[in-house]
N, C-alpha and C. Protein backbone atom coordinates (compact mmCIF):
# COMPACT_ATOMS: atom_id res chain seq x y z
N UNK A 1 0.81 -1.21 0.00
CA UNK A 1 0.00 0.00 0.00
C UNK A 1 0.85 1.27 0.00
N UNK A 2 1.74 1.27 0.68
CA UNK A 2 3.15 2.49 0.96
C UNK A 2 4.07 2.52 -0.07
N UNK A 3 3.91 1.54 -0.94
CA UNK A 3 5.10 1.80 -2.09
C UNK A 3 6.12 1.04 -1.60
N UNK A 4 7.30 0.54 -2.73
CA UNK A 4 8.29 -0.30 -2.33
C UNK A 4 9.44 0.01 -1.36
N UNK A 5 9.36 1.33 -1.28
CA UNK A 5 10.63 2.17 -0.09
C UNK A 5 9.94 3.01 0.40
N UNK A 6 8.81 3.40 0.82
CA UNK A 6 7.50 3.55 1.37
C UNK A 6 7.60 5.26 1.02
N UNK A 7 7.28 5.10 -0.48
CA UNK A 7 7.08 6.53 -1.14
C UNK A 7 5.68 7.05 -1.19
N UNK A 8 4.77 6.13 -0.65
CA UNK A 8 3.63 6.49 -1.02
C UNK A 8 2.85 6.29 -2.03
N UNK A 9 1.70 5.52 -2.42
CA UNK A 9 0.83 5.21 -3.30
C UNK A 9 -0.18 6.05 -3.29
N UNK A 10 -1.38 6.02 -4.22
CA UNK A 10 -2.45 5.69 -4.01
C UNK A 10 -3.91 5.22 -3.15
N UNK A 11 -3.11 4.56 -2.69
CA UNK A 11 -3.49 3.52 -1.71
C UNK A 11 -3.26 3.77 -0.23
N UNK A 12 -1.78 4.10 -0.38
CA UNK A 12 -1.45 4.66 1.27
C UNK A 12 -0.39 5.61 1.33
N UNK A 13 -0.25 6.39 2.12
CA UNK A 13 0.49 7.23 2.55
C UNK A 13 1.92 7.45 2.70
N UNK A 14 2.71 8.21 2.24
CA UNK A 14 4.44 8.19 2.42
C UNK A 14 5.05 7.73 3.97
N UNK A 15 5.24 6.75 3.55
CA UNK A 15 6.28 6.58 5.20
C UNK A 15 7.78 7.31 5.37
N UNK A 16 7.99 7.20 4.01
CA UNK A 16 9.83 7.68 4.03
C UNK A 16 9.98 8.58 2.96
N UNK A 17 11.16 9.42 3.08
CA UNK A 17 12.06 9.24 3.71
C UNK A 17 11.38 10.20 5.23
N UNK A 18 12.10 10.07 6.02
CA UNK A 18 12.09 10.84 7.35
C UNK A 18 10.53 10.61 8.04
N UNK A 19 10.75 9.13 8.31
CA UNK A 19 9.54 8.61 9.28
C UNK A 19 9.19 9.19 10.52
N UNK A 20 7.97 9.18 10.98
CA UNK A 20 7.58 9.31 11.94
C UNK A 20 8.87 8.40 12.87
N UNK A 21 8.52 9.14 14.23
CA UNK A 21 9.54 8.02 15.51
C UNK A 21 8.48 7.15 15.55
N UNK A 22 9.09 5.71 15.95
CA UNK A 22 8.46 4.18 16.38
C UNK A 22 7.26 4.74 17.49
N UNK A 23 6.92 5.41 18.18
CA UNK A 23 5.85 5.97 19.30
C UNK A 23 5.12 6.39 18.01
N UNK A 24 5.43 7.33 17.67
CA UNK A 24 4.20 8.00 16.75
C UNK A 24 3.71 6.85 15.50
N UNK A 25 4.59 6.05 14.75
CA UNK A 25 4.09 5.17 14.12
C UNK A 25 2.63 4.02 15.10
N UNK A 26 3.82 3.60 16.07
CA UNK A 26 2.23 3.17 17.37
C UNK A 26 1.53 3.48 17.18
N UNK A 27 1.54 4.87 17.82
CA UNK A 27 0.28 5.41 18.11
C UNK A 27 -0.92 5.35 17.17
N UNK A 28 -0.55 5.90 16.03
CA UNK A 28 -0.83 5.69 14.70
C UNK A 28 -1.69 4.62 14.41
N UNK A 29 -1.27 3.79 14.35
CA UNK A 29 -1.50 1.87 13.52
C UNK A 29 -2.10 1.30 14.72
N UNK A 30 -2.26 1.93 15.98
CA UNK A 30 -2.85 1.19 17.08
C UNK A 30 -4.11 1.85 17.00
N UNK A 31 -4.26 3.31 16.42
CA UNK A 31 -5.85 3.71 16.64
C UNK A 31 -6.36 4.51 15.26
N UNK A 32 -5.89 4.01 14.28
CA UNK A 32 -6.23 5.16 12.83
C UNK A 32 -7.72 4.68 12.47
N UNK A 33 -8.42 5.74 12.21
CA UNK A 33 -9.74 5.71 11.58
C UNK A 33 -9.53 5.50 10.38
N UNK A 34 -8.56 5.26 9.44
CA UNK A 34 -8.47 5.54 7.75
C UNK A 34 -8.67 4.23 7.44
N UNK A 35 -8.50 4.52 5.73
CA UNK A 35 -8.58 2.64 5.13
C UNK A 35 -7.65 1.70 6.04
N UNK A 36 -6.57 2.14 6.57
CA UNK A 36 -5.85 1.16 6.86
C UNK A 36 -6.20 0.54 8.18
N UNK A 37 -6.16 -0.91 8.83
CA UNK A 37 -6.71 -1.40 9.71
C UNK A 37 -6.04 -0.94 10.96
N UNK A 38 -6.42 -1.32 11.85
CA UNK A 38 -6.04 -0.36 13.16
C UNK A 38 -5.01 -1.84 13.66
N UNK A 39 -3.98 -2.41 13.77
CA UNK A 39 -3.28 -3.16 14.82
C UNK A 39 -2.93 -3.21 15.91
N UNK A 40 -3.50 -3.82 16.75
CA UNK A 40 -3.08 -4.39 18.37
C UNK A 40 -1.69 -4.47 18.55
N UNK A 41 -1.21 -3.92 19.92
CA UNK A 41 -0.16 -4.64 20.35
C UNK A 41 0.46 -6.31 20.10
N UNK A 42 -1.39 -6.86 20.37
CA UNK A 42 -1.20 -8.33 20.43
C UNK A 42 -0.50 -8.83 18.44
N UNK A 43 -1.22 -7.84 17.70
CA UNK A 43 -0.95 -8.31 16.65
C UNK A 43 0.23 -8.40 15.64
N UNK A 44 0.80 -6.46 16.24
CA UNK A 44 2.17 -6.04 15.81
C UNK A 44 2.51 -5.29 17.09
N UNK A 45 3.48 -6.21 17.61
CA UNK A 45 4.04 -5.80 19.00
C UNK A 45 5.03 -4.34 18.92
N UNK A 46 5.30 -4.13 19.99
CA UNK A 46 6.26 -2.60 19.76
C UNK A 46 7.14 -2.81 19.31
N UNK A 47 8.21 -3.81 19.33
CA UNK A 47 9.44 -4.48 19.15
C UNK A 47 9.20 -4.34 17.27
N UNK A 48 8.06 -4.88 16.90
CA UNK A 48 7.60 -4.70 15.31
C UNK A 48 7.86 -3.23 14.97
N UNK A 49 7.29 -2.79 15.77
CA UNK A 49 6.93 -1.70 14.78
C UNK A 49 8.55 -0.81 14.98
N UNK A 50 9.32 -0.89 16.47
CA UNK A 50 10.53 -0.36 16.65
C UNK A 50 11.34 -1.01 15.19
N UNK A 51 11.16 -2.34 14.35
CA UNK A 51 11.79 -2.29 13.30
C UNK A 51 11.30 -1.79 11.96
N UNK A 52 9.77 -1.71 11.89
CA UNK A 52 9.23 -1.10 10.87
C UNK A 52 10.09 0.29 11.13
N UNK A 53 10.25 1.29 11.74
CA UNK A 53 10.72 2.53 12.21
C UNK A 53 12.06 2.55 11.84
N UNK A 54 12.95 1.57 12.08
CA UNK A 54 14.33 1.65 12.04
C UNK A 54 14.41 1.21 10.60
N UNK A 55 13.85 0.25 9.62
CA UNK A 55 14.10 0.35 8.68
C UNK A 55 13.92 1.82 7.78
N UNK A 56 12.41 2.68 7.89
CA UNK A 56 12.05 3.20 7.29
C UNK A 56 13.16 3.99 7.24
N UNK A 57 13.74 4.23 8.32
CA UNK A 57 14.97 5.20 8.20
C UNK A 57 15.97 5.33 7.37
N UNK A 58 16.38 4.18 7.15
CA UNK A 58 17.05 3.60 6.03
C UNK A 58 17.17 4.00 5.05
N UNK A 59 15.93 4.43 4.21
CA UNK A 59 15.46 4.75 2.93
C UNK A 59 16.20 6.16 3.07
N UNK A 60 16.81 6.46 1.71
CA UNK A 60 17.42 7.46 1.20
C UNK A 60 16.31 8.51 0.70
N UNK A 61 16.44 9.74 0.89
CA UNK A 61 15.53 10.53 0.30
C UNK A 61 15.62 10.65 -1.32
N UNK A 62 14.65 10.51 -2.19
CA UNK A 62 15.07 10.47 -3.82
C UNK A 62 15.35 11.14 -4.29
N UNK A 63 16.16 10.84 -5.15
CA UNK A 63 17.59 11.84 -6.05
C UNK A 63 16.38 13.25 -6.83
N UNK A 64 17.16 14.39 -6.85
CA UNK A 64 16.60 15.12 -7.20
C UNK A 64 16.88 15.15 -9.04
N UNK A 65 15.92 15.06 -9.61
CA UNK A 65 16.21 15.15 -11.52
C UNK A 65 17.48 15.57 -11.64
N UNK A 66 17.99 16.74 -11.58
CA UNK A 66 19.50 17.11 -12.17
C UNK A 66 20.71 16.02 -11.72
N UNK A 67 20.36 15.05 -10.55
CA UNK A 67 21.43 14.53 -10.23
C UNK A 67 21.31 12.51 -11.16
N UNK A 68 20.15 12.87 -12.04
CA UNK A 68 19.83 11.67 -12.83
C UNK A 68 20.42 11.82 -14.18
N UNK A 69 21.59 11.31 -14.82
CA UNK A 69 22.09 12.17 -16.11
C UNK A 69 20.89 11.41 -17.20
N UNK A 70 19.84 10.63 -17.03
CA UNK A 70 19.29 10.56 -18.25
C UNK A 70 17.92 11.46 -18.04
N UNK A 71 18.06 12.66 -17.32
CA UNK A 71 16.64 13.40 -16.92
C UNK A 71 17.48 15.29 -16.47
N UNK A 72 18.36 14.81 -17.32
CA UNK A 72 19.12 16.31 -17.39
C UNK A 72 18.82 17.19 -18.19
N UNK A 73 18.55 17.99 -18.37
CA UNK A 73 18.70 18.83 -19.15
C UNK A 73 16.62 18.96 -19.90
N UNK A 74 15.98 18.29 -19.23
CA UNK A 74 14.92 18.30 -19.75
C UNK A 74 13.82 19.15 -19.05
């Protein structure tokens, strides 16, 4: 739903680059009214989501056009 490096779809919302902290993702996914389903502790524990968080971080923010040489100059 987030896209493959969680850029954001359609479907769901940008996670990265520069995620929410692992608390605010919680908080989030433990009580959201939106399409997306609300998850329990029981279901995605904190420890989960502390790695959903630490990966998202990961993700590089995307190259800006001039630094793509086949999208130069256009």
């Amino acid at each position: 739903c987030h896209g493959t490096q969680g850029q954001g779809t359609t479907a769901g919302t940008r996670l990265a680059p520069d995620p929410l902290p692992a608390e605010g993702i919680a908080a989030f996914i433990r009580s959201t009214n939106t399409q997306m389903p609300a998850y329990s502790a029981k279901l995605l524990s904190d420890g989960d989501v502390a790695d959903i968080a630490a990966f998202l971080r990961t993700i590089p923010p995307a190259k800006s056009p001039d630094q793509i040489p086949a999208l130069r100059g256009l």
